[in-house]
Protein backbone atom coordinates (compact mmCIF):
# COMPACT_ATOMS: atom_id res chain seq x y z
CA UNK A 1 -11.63 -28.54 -17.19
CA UNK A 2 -15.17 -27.40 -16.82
CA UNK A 3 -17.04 -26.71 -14.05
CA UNK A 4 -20.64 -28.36 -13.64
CA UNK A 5 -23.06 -25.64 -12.39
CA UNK A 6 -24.91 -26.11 -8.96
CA UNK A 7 -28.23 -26.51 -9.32
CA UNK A 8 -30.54 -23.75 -9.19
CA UNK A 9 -32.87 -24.72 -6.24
CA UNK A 10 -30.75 -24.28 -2.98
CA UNK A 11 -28.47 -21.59 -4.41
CA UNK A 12 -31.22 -19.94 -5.46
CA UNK A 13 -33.40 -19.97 -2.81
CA UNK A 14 -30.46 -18.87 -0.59
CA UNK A 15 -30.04 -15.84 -2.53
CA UNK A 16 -33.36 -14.42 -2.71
CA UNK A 17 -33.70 -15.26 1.13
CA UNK A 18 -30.91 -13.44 1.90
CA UNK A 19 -31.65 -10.08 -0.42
CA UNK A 20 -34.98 -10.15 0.79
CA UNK A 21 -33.70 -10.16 4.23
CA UNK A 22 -31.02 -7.66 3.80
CA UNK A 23 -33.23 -5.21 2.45
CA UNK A 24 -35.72 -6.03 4.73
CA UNK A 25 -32.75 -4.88 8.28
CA UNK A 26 -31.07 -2.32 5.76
CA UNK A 27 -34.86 -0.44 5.51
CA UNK A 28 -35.73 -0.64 9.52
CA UNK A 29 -38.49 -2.89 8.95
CA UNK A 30 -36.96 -5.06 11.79
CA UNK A 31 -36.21 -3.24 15.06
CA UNK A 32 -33.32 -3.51 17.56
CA UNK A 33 -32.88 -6.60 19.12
CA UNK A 34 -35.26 -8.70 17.41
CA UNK A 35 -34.73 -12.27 17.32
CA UNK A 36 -35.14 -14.68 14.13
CA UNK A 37 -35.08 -18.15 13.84
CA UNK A 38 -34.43 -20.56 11.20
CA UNK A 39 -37.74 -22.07 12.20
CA UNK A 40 -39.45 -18.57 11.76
CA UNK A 41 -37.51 -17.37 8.54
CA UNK A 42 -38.39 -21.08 6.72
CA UNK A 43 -42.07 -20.76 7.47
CA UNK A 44 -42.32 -16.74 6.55
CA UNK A 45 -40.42 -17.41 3.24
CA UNK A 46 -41.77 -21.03 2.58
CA UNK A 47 -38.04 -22.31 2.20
CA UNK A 48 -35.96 -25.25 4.05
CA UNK A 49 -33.62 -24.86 6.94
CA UNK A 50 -30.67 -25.08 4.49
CA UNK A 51 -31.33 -21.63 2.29
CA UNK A 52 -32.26 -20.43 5.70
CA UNK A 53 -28.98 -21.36 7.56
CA UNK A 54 -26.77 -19.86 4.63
CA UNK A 55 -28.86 -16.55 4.46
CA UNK A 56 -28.29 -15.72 8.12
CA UNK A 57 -24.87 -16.93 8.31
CA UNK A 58 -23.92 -13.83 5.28
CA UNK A 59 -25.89 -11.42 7.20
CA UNK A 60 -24.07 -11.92 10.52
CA UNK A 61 -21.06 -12.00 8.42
CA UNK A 62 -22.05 -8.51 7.73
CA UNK A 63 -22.86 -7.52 10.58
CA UNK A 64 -26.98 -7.16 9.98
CA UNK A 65 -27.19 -9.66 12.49
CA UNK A 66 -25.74 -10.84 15.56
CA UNK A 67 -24.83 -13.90 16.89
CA UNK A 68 -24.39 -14.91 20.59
CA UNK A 69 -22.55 -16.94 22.63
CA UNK A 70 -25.41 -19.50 22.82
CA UNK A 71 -26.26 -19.35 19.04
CA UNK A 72 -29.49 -17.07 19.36
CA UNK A 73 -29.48 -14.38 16.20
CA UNK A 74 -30.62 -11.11 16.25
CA UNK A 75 -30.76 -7.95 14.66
CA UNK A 76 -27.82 -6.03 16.07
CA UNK A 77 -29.06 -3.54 19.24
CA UNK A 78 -25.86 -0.87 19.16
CA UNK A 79 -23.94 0.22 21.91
CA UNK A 80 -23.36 4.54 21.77
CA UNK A 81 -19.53 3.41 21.47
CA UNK A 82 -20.53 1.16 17.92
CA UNK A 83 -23.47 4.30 16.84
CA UNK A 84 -20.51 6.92 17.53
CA UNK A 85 -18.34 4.63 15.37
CA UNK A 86 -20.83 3.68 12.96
CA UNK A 87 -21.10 7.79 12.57
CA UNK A 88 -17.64 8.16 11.94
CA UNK A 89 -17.49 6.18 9.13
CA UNK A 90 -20.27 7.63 7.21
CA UNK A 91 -18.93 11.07 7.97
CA UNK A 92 -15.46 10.19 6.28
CA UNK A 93 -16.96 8.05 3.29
CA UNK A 94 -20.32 9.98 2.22
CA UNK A 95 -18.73 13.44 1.89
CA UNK A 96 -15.95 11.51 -0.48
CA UNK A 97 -18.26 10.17 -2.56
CA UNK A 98 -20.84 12.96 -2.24
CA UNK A 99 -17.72 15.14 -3.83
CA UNK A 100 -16.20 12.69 -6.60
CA UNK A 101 -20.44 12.36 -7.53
CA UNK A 102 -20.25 16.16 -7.85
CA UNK A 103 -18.38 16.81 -11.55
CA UNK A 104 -20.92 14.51 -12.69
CA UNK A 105 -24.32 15.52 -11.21
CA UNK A 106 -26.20 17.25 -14.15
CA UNK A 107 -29.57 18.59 -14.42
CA UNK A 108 -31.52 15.08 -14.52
CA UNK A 109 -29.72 14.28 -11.80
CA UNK A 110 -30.61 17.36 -9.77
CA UNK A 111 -34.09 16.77 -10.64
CA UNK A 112 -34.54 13.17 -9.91
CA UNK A 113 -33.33 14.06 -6.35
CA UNK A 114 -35.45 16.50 -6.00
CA UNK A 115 -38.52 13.93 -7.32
CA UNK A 116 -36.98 11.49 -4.51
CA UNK A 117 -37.30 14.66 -1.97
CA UNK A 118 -40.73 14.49 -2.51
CA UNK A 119 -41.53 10.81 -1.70
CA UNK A 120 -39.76 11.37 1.44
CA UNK A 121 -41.72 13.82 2.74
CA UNK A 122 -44.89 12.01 1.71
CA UNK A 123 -43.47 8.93 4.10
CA UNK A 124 -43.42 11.64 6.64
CA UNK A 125 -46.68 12.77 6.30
CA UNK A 126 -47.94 9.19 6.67
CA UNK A 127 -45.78 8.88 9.31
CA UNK A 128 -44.01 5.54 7.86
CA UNK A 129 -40.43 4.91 9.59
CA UNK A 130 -39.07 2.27 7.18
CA UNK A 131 -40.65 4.00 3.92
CA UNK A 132 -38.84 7.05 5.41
CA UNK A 133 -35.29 5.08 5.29
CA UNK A 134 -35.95 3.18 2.53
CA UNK A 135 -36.46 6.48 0.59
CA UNK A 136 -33.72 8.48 2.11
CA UNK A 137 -31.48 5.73 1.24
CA UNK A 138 -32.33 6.15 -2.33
CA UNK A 139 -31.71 9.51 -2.17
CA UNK A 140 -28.56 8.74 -1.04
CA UNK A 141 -28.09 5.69 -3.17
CA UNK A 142 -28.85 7.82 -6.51
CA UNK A 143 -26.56 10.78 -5.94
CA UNK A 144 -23.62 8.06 -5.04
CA UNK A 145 -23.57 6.32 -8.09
CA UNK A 146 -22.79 9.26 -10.15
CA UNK A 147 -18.98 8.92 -7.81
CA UNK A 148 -18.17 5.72 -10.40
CA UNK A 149 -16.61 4.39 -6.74
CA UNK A 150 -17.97 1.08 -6.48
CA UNK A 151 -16.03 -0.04 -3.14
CA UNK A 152 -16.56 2.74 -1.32
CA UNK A 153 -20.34 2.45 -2.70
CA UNK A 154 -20.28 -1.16 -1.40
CA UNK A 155 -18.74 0.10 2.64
CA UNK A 156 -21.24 2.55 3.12
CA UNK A 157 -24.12 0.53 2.08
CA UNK A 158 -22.55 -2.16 4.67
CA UNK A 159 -22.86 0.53 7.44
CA UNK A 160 -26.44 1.56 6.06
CA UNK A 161 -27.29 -2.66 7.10
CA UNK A 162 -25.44 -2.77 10.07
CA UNK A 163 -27.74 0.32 11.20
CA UNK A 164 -30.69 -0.21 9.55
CA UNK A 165 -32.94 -1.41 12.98
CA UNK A 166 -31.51 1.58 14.84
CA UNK A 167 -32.20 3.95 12.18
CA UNK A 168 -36.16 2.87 12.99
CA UNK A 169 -35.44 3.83 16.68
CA UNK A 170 -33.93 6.74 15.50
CA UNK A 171 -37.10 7.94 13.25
CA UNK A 172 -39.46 7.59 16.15
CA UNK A 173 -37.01 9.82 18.27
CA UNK A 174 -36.76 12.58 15.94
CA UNK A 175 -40.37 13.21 15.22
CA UNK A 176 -39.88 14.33 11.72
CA UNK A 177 -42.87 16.46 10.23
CA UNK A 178 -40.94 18.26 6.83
CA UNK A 179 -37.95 17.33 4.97
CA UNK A 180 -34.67 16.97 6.19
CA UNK A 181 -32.79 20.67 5.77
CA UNK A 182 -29.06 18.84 4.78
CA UNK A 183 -31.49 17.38 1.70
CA UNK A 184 -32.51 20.90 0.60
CA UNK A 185 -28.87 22.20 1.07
CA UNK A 186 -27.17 19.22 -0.56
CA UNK A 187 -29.59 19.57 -3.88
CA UNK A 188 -28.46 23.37 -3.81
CA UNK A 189 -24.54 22.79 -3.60
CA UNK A 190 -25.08 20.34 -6.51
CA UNK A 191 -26.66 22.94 -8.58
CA UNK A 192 -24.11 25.93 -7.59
CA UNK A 193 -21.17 23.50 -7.95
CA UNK A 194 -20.24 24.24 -4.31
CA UNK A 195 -17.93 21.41 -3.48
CA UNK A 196 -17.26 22.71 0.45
CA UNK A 197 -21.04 23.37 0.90
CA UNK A 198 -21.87 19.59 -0.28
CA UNK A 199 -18.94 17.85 1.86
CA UNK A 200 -20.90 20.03 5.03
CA UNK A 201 -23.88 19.27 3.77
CA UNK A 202 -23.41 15.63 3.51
CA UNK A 203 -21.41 15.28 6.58
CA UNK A 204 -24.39 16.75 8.71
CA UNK A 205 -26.98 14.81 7.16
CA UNK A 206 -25.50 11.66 7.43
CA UNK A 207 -24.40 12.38 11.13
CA UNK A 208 -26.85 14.39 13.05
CA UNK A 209 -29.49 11.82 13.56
CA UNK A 210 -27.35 9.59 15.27
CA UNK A 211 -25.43 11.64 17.47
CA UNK A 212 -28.54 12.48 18.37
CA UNK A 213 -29.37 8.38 19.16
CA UNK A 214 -26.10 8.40 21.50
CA UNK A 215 -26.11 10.92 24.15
C-alpha cells in the first residue's frame, strides 16, 4: 500500500520553526526564564498557531522548554540540583566520546580546531555571550564527530539545549577575556595522542563553568 505524502506547508513550516528555535535556546540567545508565546513565536516567524503549537510542544519534549502547571512556556531556569546533574552527564559522556574521537583525530582535524579556537576568542574580545557558545559548541561539535557515536552525539547535544539559557548566565559570570585553558590542553593531548590527558581535559572543560553556576 502506499503512503500519500503530507503536504509540505504545515510540516514544513513546523520544522524550520522548531530548528530555528532550538538553535536559537541551544546558543543562549534566550535567557533563563523567558517566556514565549504562540502569539509571539507566530508573529516573529510569520507562521500560524499550528507550526507554532507543534514546535514548542518538541522542545518541551526535550526539555528546551518548560511547561507549567497553568500552560505558560518558558525557557527552563535550573535548579543547582538539575545544573549539578546536568554536569554529571556531560562529565561521563564528553570524555567517552572525546576518547573514541581520539584514534581518528588527524592533522586537519587538529588544525580546524585550532581555526575554531580562534573565532572563540574573537567572540570574547567582542564580548558576545551567545557567539561565545555557539562557537564553543562547534568546537565541541567538530572534535565529536570524529567518535562515529551518533547516540551518544545525539544525548549530549540534548543536554547542550536543555542548558543553553543558563550557559548565557554562566558567560556573564565568568568574565572571560582569553581562551578557555581545557581548549589549549585538549588540542595538545590530540596531537601527543595522550588519551588520559584528553579524558581530564575534556572532563574539566565541560564541567568547571557550571560548578561554578551552582554554589
Amino acid at each position: 500500500m502506499l503512503l500519500t505524502p503530507k503536504p509540505d506547508g504545515a510540516g514544513a513550516a513546523h520544522d524550520r520553526l522548531y530548528r530555528s528555535l532550538r538553535t536559537r535556546i541551544m546558543h543562549g540567545e534566550l535567557g533563563p526564564g523567558e517566556p514565549l508565546t504562540l502569539r509571539g513565536i507566530g508573529r516573529d516567524y510569520g507562521v500560524s498557531m499550528t507550526p507554532a503549537r507543534e514546535a514548542m510542544r518538541r522542545l518541551v519534549a526535550e526539555g528546551a522548554l518548560s511547561l507549567s502547571t497553568s500552560g505558560r512556556v518558558t525557557t527552563p531556569a535550573l535548579s543547582n540540583e538539575r545544573i549539578e546533574e546536568l554536569a554529571a552527564l556531560r562529565s561521563l559522556l564528553e570524555p567517552e566520546l572525546a576518547v573514541r574521537a581520539l584514534p581518528r583525530a588527524h592533522l586537519a582535524l587538529i588544525d580546524r580546531l585550532e581555526t575554531i579556537n580562534q573565532s572563540i576568542a574573537e567572540q570574547i574580545a567582542k564580548h558576545d555571550a551567545s557567539g561565545y557558545i555557539r562557537t564553543n559548541l562547534e568546537f565541541h561539535r567538530t572534535f565529536y564527530l570524529r567518535a562515529q557515536a551518533p547516540a551518544m552525539l545525539a544525548m549530549v547535544e540534548t543536554v547542550w539545549l536543555q542548558l543553553g539559557p543558563t550557559m548565557r548566565s554562566l558567560y556573564g559570570r565568568l568574565n572571560r577575556t582569553e581562551l578557555p585553558k581545557n581548549h589549549r590542553l585538549i588540542v595538545a593531548a590530540l596531537r601527543a595522542g595522550d588519551e588520559p590527558g584528553l579524558r581530564l581535559a575534556v572532563r574539566a572543560d565541560v564541567t568547571q563553568g557550571l560548578r561554578l553556576l551552582a554554589t
